[in-house]
Protein backbone atom coordinates (compact mmCIF):
# COMPACT_ATOMS: atom_id res chain seq x y z
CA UNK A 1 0.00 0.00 0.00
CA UNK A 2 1.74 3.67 -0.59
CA UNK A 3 2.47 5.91 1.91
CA UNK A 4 -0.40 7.90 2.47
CA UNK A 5 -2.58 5.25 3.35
CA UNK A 6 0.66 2.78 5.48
CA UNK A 7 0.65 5.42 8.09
CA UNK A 8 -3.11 5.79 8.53
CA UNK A 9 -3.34 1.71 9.19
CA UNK A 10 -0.56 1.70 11.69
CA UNK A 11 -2.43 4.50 13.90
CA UNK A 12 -5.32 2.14 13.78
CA UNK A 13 -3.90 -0.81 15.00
CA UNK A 14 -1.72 1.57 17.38
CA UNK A 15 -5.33 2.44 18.83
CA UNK A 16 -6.94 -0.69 18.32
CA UNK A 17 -9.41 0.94 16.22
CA UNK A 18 -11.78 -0.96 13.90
CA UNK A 19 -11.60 1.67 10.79
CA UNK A 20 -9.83 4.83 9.45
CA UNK A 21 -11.26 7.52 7.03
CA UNK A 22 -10.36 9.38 4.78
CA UNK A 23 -11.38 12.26 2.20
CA UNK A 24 -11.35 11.25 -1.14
CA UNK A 25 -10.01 14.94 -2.36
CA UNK A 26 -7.42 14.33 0.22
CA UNK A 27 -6.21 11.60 -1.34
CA UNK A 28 -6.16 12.94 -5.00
CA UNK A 29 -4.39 16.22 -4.04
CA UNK A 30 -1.40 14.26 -2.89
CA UNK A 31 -1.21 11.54 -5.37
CA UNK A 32 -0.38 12.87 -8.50
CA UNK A 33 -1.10 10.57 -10.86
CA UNK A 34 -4.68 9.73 -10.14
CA UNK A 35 -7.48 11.61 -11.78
CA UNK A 36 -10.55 12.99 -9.83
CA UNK A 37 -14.09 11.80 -10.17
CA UNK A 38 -17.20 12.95 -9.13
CA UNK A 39 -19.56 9.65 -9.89
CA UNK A 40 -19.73 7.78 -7.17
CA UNK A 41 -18.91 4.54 -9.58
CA UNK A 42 -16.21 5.35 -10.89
CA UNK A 43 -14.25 6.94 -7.36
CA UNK A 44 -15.02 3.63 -6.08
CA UNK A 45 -13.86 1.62 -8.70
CA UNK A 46 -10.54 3.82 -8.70
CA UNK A 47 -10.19 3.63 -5.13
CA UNK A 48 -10.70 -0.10 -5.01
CA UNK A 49 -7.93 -0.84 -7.46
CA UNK A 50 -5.45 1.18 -5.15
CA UNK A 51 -6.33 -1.10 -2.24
CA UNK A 52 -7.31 -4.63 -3.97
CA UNK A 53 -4.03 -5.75 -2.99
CA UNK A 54 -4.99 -5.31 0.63
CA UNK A 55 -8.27 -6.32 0.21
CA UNK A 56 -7.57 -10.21 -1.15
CA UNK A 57 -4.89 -10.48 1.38
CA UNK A 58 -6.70 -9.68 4.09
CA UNK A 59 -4.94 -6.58 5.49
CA UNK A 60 -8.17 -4.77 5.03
CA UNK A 61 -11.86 -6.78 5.22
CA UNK A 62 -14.09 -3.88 3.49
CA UNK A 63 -14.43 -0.42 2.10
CA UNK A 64 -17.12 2.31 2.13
CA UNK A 65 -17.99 5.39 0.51
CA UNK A 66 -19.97 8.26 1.60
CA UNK A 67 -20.98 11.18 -0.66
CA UNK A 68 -20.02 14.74 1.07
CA UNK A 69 -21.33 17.96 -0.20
CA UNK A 70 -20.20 21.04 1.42
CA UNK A 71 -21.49 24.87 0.72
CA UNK A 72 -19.53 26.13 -2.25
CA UNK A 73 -17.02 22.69 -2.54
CA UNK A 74 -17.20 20.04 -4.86
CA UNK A 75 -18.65 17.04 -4.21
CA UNK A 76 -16.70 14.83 -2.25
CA UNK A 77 -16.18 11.37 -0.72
CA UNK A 78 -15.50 9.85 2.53
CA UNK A 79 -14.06 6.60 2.23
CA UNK A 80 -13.67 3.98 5.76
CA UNK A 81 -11.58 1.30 5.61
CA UNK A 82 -11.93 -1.38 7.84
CA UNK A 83 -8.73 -3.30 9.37
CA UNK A 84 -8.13 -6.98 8.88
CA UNK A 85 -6.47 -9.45 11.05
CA UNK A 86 -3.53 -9.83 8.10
CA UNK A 87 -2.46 -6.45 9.13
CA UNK A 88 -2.07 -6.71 12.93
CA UNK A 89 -0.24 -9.96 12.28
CA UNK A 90 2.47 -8.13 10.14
CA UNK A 91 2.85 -5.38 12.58
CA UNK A 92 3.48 -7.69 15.81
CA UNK A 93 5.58 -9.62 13.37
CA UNK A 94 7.90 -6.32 12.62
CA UNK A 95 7.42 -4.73 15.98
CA UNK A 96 8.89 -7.84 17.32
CA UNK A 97 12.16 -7.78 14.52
CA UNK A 98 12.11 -4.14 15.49
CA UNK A 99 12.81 -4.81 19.59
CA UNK A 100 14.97 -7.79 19.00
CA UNK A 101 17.27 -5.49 16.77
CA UNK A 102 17.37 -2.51 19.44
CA UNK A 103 18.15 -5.12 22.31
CA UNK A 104 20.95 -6.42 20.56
CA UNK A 105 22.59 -2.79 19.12
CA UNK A 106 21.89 -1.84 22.92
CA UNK A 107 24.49 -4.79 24.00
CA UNK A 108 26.90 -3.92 21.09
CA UNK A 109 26.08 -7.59 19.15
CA UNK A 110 24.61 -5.87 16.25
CA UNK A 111 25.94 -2.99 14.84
CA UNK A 112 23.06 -0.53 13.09
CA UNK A 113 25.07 -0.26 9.52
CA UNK A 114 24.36 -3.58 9.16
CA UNK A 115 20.23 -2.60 8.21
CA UNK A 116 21.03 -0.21 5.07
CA UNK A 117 16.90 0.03 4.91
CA UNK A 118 16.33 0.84 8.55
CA UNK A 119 13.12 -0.28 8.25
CA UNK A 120 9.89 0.47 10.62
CA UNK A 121 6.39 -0.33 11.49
CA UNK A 122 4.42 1.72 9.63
CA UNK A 123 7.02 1.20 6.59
CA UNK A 124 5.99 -2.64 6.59
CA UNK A 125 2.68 -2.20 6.04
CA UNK A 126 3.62 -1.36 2.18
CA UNK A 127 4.81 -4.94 1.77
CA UNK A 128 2.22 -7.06 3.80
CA UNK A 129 3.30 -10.34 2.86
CA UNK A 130 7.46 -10.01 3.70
CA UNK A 131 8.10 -10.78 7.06
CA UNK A 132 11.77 -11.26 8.36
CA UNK A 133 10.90 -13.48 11.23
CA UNK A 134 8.39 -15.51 13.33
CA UNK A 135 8.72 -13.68 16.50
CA UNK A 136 5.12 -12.75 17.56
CA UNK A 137 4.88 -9.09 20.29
CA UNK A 138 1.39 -7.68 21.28
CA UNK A 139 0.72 -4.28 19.26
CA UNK A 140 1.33 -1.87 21.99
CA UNK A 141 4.90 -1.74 22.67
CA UNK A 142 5.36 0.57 26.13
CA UNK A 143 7.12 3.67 25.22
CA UNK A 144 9.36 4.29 28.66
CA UNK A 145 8.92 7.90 28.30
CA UNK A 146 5.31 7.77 27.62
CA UNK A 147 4.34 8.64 31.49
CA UNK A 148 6.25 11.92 31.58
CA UNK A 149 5.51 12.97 28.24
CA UNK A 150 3.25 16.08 28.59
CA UNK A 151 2.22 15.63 25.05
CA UNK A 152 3.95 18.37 23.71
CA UNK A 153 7.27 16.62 22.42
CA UNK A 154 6.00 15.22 18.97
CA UNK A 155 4.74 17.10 16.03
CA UNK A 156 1.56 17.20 15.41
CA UNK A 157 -0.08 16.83 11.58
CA UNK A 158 0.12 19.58 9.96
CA UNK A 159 -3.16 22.28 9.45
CA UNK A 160 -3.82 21.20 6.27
CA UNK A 161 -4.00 17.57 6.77
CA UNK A 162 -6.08 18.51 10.08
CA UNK A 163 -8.58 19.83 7.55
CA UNK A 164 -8.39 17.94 4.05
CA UNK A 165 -8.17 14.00 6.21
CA UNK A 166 -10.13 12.98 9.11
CA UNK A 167 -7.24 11.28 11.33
CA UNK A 168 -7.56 7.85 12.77
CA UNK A 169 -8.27 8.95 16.08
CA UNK A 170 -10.92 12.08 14.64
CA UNK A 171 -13.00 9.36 13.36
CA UNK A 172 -13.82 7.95 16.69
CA UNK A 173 -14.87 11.33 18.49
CA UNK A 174 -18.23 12.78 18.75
CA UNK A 175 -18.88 16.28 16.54
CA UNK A 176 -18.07 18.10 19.97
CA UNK A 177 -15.15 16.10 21.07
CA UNK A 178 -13.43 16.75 17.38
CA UNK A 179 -13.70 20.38 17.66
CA UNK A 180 -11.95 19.87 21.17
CA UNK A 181 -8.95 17.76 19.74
CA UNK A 182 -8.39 19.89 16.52
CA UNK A 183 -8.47 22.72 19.56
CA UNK A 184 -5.51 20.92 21.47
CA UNK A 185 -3.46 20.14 18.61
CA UNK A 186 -3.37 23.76 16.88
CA UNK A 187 -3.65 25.96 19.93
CA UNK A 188 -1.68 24.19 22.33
CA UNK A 189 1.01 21.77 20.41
CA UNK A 190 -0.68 19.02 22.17
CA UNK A 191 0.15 15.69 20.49
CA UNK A 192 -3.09 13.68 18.45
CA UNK A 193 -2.27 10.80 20.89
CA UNK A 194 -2.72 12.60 24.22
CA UNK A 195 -5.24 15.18 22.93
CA UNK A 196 -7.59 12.07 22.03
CA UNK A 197 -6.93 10.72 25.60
CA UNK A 198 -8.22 14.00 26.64
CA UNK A 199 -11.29 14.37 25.08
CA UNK A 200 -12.15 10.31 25.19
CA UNK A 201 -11.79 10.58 28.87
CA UNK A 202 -12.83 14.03 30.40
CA UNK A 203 -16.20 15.72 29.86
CA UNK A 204 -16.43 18.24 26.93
CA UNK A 205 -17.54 20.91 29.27
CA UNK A 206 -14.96 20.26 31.85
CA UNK A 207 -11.88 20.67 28.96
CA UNK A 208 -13.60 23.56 27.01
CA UNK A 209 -13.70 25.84 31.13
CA UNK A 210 -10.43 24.75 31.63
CA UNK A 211 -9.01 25.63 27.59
CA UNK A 212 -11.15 28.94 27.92
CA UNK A 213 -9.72 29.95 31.68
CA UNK A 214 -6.16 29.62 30.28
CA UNK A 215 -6.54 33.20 28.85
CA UNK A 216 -7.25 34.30 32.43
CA UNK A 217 -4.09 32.60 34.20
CA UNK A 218 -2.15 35.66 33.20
CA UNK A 219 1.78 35.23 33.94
CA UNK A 220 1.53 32.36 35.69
CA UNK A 221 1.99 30.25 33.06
CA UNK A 222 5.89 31.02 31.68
CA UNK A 223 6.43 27.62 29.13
CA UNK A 224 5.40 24.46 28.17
CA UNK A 225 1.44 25.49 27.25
CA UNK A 226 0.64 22.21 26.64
CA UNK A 227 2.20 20.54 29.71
CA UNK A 228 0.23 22.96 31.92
CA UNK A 229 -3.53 22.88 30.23
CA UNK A 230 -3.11 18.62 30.51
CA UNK A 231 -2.28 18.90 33.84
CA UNK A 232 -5.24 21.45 34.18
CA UNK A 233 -7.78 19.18 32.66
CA UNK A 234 -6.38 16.02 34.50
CA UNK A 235 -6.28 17.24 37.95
CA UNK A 236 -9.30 19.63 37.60
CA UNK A 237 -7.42 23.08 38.62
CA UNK A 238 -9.23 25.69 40.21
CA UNK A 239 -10.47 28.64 37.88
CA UNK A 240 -8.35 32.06 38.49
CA UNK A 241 -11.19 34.29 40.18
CA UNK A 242 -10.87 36.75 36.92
CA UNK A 243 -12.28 34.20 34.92
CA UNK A 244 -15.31 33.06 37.18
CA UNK A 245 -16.12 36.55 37.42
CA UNK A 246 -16.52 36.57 33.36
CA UNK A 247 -18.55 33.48 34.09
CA UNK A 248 -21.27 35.56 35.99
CA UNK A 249 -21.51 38.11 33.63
CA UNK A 250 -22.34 35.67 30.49
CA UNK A 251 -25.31 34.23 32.69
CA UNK A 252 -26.66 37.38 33.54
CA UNK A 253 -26.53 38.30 29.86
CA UNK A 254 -27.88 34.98 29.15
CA UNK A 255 -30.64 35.64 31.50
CA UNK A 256 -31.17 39.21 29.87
CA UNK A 257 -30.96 37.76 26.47
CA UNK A 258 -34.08 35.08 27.32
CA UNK A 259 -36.09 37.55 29.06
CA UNK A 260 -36.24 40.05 26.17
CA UNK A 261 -37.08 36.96 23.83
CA UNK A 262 -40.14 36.15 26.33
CA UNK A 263 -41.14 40.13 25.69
CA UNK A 264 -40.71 40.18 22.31
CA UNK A 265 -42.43 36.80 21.76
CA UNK A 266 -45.27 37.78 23.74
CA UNK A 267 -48.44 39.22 22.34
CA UNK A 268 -49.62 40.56 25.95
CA UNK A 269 -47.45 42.82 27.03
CA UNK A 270 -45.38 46.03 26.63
CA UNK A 271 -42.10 45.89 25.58
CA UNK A 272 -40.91 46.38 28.94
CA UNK A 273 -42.53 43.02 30.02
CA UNK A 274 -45.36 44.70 31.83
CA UNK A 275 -49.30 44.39 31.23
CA UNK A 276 -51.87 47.49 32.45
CA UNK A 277 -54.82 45.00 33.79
CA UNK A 278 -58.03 46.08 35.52
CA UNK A 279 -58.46 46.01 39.96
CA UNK A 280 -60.79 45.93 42.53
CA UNK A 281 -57.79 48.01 44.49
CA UNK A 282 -57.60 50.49 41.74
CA UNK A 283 -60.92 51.18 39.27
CA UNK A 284 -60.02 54.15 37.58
CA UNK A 285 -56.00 53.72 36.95
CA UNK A 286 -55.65 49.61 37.30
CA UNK A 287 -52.02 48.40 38.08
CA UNK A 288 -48.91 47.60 36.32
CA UNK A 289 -48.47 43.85 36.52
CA UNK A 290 -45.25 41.81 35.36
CA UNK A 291 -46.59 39.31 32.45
CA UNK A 292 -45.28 35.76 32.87
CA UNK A 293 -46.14 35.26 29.50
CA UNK A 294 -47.91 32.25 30.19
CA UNK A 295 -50.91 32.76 28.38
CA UNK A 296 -52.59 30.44 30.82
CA UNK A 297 -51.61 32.62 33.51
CA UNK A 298 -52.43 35.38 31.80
CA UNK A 299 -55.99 34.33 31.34
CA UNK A 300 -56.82 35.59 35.01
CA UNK A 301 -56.22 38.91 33.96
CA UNK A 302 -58.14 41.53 31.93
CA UNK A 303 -56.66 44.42 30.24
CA UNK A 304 -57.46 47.83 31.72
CA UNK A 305 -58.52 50.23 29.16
CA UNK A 306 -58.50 54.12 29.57
């Protein structure tokens, strides 16, 4: 499989994902030789070829298409392919050559000139059927400096693949949670991997306070963004008292928003909120009475006319 796909199925399996997507426009735009369509018979029937490899092999078990029409774009595609067993079995099988090879440059047996093609992971997955060796290691190799990363020592995909592919991990996340990770990743250099743990395992509402109050921390804050805000969301800081106060003054212009609505909604009263009605207490003038705007309510009242 080329390259733009090989890296797509390792984050899968990485994540133990069932599926990846991708936008068919996305794909045409970076290989070069392949000419858009816009039937939906013949993208698929391109599309297929580029993967039939994978597909009678069993790296991948299915693919499916999805018509996308956004204002003023072309019409696209989003196409999900789903992972097959073949493809987990080459990746233990080359994760495993992979460790053996480290433990034995780390004791000086092996010496690294002696792999000219320095070969990875993700690179095997272009080759499914060549394997080097038998030995068999579960997909998720421990990374010892996985615990202290702060997610802010890898680079992130760049904007435009942000926006052209949906990532691996994008394509699990609810419409709210995506928004979130894109968030992490371009405002705060957090890595895809620990932004998704973020948003997978905290409350929406919880990250966005915390992402908004960061504004509102002032000088506290002197490096590492992205180490800071994780910590922020993972231990559940305590707002800064500026930003609670900005807080307060949204609700009460909530509030005042949704009470002018009820006025201006409401047939019954003046565009202060208030109704003239008739009383016993007051024949000639009547009283000024707040409307509830509950026309049920309402009901008990009659309108005092001069």
């Amino acid at each position: 499989m080329d390259e733009l796909l090989a890296g797509k199925i390792f984050g899968t399996l990485k994540h133990s994902a069932p599926f990846f997507e991708i936008r068919y426009s996305w794909y045409i735009k970076h290989h070069h030789t392949l000419k858009r369509f816009v039937a939906m018979k013949r993208v698929t029937e391109q599309m297929n070829r580029v993967v039939q490899e994978h597909l009678d092999s069993g790296f991948l078990t299915k693919v499916e298409y999805q018509k996308i029409k956004e204002p003023d774009q072309e019409l696209d595609f989003t196409i999900r392919y789903f992972i097959g067993s073949s493809a987990k079995q080459s990746i233990n099988r080359i994760q495993g050559h992979i460790l053996n090879r480290r433990k034995k440059e780390t004791t000086g047996q092996v010496s690294v000139k002696e792999s000219p093609e320095s070969e990875t992971a993700e690179n095997a997955i272009l080759s499914p059927s060549k394997s080097r060796d038998d030995t068999e290691l579960p997909l998720a190799i421990k990374d010892a400096n996985k615990a202290a990363n702060l997610g802010a020592g890898e680079e992130p995909e760049s904007r435009e693949d942000l926006v052209l592919a949906m990532t691996t991990l994008e394509t699990h996340l609810l419409p709210g949670q995506k928004d979130l990770f894109r968030r992490l990743i371009a405002e705060f250099s957090i890595t895809e991997t620990k932004a998704y743990e973020l948003v997978k395992n905290h409350p929406v509402e919880k990250i966005t306070s915390q992402v908004e109050a960061f504004q509102y921390r002032g000088e506290t804050i002197t490096a590492n963004r992205a180490g800071f805000l994780i910590r922020a969301i993972e231990e559940n800081y305590s707002f800064p008292e500026s930003y609670l106060e900005e807080l307060k003054g949204r609700e009460a212009k909530r509030k005042r928003i949704a009470r002018q609505k009820k006025i201006d909604d409401c047939a019954l009263c003046d565009e202060k909120g208030y109704r003239h009605i008739k009383s016993e207490r007051d024949v000639h003038y009547g009283l000024m009475h707040q409307c509830t705007h509950n026309p049920k309510t309402e009901s008990q009242f009659e309108d005092h006319k001069l």
